[in-house]
Each structure stands twice: as structure tokens, then as C-alpha cells.
Protein backbone atom coordinates (compact mmCIF):
# COMPACT_ATOMS: atom_id res chain seq x y z
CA UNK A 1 120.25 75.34 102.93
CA UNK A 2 123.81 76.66 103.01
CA UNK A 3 124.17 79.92 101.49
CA UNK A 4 127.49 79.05 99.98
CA UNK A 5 126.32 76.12 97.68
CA UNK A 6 124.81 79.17 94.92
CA UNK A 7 126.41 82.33 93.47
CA UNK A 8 123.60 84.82 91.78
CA UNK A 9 124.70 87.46 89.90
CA UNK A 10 122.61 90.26 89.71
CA UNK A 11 122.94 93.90 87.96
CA UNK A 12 122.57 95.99 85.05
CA UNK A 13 122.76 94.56 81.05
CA UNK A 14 126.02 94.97 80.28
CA UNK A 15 127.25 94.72 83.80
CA UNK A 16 128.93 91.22 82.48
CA UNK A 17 127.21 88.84 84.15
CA UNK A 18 126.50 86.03 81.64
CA UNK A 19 130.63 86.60 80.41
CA UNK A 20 131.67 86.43 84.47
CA UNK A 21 129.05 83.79 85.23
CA UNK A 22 130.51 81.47 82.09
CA UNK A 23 133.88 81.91 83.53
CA UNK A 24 132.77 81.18 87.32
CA UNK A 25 131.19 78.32 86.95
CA UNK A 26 134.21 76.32 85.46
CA UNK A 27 136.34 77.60 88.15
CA UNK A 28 134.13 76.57 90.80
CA UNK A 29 132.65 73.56 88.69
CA UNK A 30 129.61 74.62 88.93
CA UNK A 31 126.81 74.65 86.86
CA UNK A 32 125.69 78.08 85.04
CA UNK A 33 122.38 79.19 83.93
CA UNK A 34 121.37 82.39 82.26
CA UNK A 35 117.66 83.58 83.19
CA UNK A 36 116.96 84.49 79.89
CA UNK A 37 118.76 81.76 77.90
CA UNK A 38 117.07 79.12 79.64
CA UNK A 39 113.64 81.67 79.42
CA UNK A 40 113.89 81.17 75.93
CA UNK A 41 115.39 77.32 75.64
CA UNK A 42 112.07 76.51 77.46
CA UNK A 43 109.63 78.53 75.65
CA UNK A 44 110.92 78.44 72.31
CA UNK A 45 110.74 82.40 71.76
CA UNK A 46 113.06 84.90 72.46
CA UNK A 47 113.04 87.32 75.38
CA UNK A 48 112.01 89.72 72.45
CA UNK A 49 109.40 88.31 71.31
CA UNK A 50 107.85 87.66 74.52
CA UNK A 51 108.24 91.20 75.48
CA UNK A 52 106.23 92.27 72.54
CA UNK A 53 103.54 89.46 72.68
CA UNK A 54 102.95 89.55 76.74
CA UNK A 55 104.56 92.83 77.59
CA UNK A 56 107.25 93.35 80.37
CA UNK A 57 104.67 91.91 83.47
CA UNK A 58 104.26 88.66 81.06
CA UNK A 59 107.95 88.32 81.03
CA UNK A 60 109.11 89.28 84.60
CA UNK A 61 106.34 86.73 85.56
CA UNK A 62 108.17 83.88 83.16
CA UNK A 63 111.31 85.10 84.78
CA UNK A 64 110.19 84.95 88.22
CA UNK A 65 109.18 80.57 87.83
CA UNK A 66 112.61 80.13 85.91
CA UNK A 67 114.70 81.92 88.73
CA UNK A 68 112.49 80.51 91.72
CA UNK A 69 112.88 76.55 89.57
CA UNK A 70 117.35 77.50 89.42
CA UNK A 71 117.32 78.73 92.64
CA UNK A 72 116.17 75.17 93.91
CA UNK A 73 119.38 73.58 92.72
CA UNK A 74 122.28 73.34 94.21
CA UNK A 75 125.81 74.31 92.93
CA UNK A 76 124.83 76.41 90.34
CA UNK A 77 125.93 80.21 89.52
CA UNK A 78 123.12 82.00 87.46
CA UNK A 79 123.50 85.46 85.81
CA UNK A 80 119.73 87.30 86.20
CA UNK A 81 118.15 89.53 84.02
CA UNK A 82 118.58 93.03 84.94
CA UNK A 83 114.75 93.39 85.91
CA UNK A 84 114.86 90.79 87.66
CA UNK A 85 115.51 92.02 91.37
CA UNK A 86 112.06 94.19 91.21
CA UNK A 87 109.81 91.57 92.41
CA UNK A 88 110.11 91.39 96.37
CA UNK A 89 109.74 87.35 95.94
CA UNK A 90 112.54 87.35 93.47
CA UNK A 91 114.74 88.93 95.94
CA UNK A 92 113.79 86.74 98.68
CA UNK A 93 114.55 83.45 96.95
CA UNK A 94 117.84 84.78 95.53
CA UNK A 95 119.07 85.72 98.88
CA UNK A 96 117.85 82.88 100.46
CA UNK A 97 119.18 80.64 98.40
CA UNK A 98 122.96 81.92 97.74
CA UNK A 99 125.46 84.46 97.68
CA UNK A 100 124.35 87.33 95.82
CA UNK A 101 127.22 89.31 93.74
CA UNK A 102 126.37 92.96 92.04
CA UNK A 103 127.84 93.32 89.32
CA UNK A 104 127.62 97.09 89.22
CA UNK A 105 129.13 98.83 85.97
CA UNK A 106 129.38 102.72 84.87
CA UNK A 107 126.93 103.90 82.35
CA UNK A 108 129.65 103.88 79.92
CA UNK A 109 130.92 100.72 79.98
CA UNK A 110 126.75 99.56 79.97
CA UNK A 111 126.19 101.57 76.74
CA UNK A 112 129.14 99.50 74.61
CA UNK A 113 128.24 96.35 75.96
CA UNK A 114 124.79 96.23 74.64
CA UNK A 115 125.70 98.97 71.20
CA UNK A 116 125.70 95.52 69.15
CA UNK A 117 122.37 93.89 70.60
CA UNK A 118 119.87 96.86 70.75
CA UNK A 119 117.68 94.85 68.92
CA UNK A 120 117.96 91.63 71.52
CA UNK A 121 117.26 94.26 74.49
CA UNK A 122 113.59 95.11 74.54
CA UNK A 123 113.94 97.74 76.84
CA UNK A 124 116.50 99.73 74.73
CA UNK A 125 114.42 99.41 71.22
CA UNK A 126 112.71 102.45 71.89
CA UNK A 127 114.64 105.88 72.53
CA UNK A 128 117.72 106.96 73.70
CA UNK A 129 119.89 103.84 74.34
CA UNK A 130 121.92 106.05 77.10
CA UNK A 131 118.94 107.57 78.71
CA UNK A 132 117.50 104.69 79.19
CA UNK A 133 120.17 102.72 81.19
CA UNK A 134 120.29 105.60 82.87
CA UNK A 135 116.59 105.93 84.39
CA UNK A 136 117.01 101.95 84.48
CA UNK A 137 119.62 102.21 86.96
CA UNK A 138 118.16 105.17 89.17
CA UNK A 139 115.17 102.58 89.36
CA UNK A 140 116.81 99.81 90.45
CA UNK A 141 119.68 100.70 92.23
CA UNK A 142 118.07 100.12 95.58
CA UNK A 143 117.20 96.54 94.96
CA UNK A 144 120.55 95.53 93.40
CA UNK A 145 122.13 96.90 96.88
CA UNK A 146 119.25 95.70 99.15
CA UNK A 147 119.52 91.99 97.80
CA UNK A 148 123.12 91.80 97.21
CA UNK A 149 125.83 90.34 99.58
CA UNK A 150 128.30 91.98 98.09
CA UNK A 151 128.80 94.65 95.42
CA UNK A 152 131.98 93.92 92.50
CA UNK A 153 132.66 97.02 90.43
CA UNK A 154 133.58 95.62 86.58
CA UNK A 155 134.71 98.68 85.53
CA UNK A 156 138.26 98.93 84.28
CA UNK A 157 138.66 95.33 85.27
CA UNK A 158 139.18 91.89 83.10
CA UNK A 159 136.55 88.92 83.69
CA UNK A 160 139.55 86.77 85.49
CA UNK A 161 139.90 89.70 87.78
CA UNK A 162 135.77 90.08 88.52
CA UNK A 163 136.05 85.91 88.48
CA UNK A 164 139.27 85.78 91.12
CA UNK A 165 137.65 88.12 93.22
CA UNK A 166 134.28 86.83 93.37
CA UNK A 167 136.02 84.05 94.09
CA UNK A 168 137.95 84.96 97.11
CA UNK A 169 134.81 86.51 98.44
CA UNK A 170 133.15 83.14 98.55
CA UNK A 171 135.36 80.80 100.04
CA UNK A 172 136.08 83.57 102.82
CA UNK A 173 132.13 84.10 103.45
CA UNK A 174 132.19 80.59 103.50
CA UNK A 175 134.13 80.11 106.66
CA UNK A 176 132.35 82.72 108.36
């Protein structure tokens, strides 16, 4: 399988990477998904719910079919869940599979883009909001880097901008 026919974005919530994924896909006309969109098209629940009812290892085990069912396609960009690079197999099929992009965002710029959905981000219902992307991002930090082909700081910079340079990146990893 050619690397080149998938783009995964992976990183933090709020990172941007169901806005940048949207966006990439029409430029590349290519088909998105959204791990947890299609989590809860499928299962009729929301991530939310699920969390509650099954837990986080219920989830991340939903998670882990949907992504390893995507990642079979081909031409497709998909924007992860944050938790989704901590299972090994995860990782594997994602880079495998197709270019991996972190999205990698400051701590600020995380907090306001999930202020106004708290209560859709299971993780973030209970305690400090800040704190918790915080120790989120200590966590995972090593996976997002270890997986990734390439890392795309959002910070200060428009969705076209993230999209043109993703972009770039592909079609000259591409010819490599």
C-alpha cells in the first residue's frame, strides 16, 4: 500500500483536526472521516454516553475497530480522537497505512477550542478543564511524535494555512 493514498491527523482536542481535516479533504478530493463522528453514526450513542456506560477502555476499544475499518480505505483523510494514538496497534495501522500529520497546538489555544463543548468531552467533565489538557498532553506527547510523519504547529495560523501546508508536505513526500 502506498503511504501517500491516506492523510491521518492525529493530536490533542482542540488541535483542529476535524476543522483542517473538513477543509483537506475537498482540496485533495478526498474522503473525510471523523473517529468519533462515525463512532457515534454507527452506534447510535454519543462518545459521551459511551464513556459513561463502558468507561474509557470500552471506548478506545470501539475506537480502535472504527480506525483499523478507515484505515483500510483508500483516499481518505481522517481526524482521530486525541486518545487514540495510545494503543501500540492503533499506531501501527495509522502509520502503515498513510501519512501521519500532528496537529500539535499550545495549551491555550486547546483550552478555547473545547470552552463551548465541555460537556461533549468526557475527559474534561470532571476538574480543571486546563489541568487536564495539560497532564493529557505530558501523557501523550511521545506517541503523537513517535507515530507522526510530520509535526504542523496550528498555533497562530488559519486552517488554509495548516491545509496549504499539509498540503505541500504531501505531494513532496510523495515523490520521495
Amino acid at each position: 500500500m502506498n503511504k501517500h493514498q491516506n492523510i491521518f491527523l492525529v493530536g490533542p482536542m482542540g488541535s483542529g483536526k476535524t476543522s483542517v481535516g473538513r477543509r483537506l479533504s475537498k482540496a485533495l478530493s478526498f474522503h473525510f472521516y471523523d473517529s468519533d463522528s462515525e463512532l457515534e453514526k454507527r452506534t447510535g450513542a454519543t462518545v459521551t454516553w459511551i464513556f459513561d456506560v463502558e468507561g474509557e477502555a470500552g471506548f478506545r476499544l470501539r475506537e480502535k475497530k472504527i480506525i483499523e475499518e478507515l484505515a483500510q480505505k483508500t483516499g481518505i483523510v481522517l481526524a482521530t480522537g486525541g486518545g487514540a494514538i495510545l494503543d501500540l496497534d492503533t499506531r501501527k495501522v495509522l502509520s502503515e497505512r498513510g501519512l501521519v500529520i500532528y496537529l500539535k497546538a499550545s495549551l491555550e489555544r486547546q483550552c478555547r477550542r473545547t470552552e463551548r463543548h465541555i460537556k461533549k468531552r468526557p475527559l474534561l467533565k470532571n476538574g480543571d478543564p486546563k489541568e487536564i489538557l495539560k497532564k493529557l498532553q505530558e501523557d501523550r506527547e511521545k506517541f503523537y511524535s513517535e507515530v507522526s510523519d510530520t509535526v504542523v504547529t496550528t498555533d497562530g495560523k488559519t486552517t488554509h494555512d495548516i491545509c496549504k501546508h499539509i498540503i505541500q508536505y504531501f505531494h513532496e513526500s510523495s515523490h520521495t
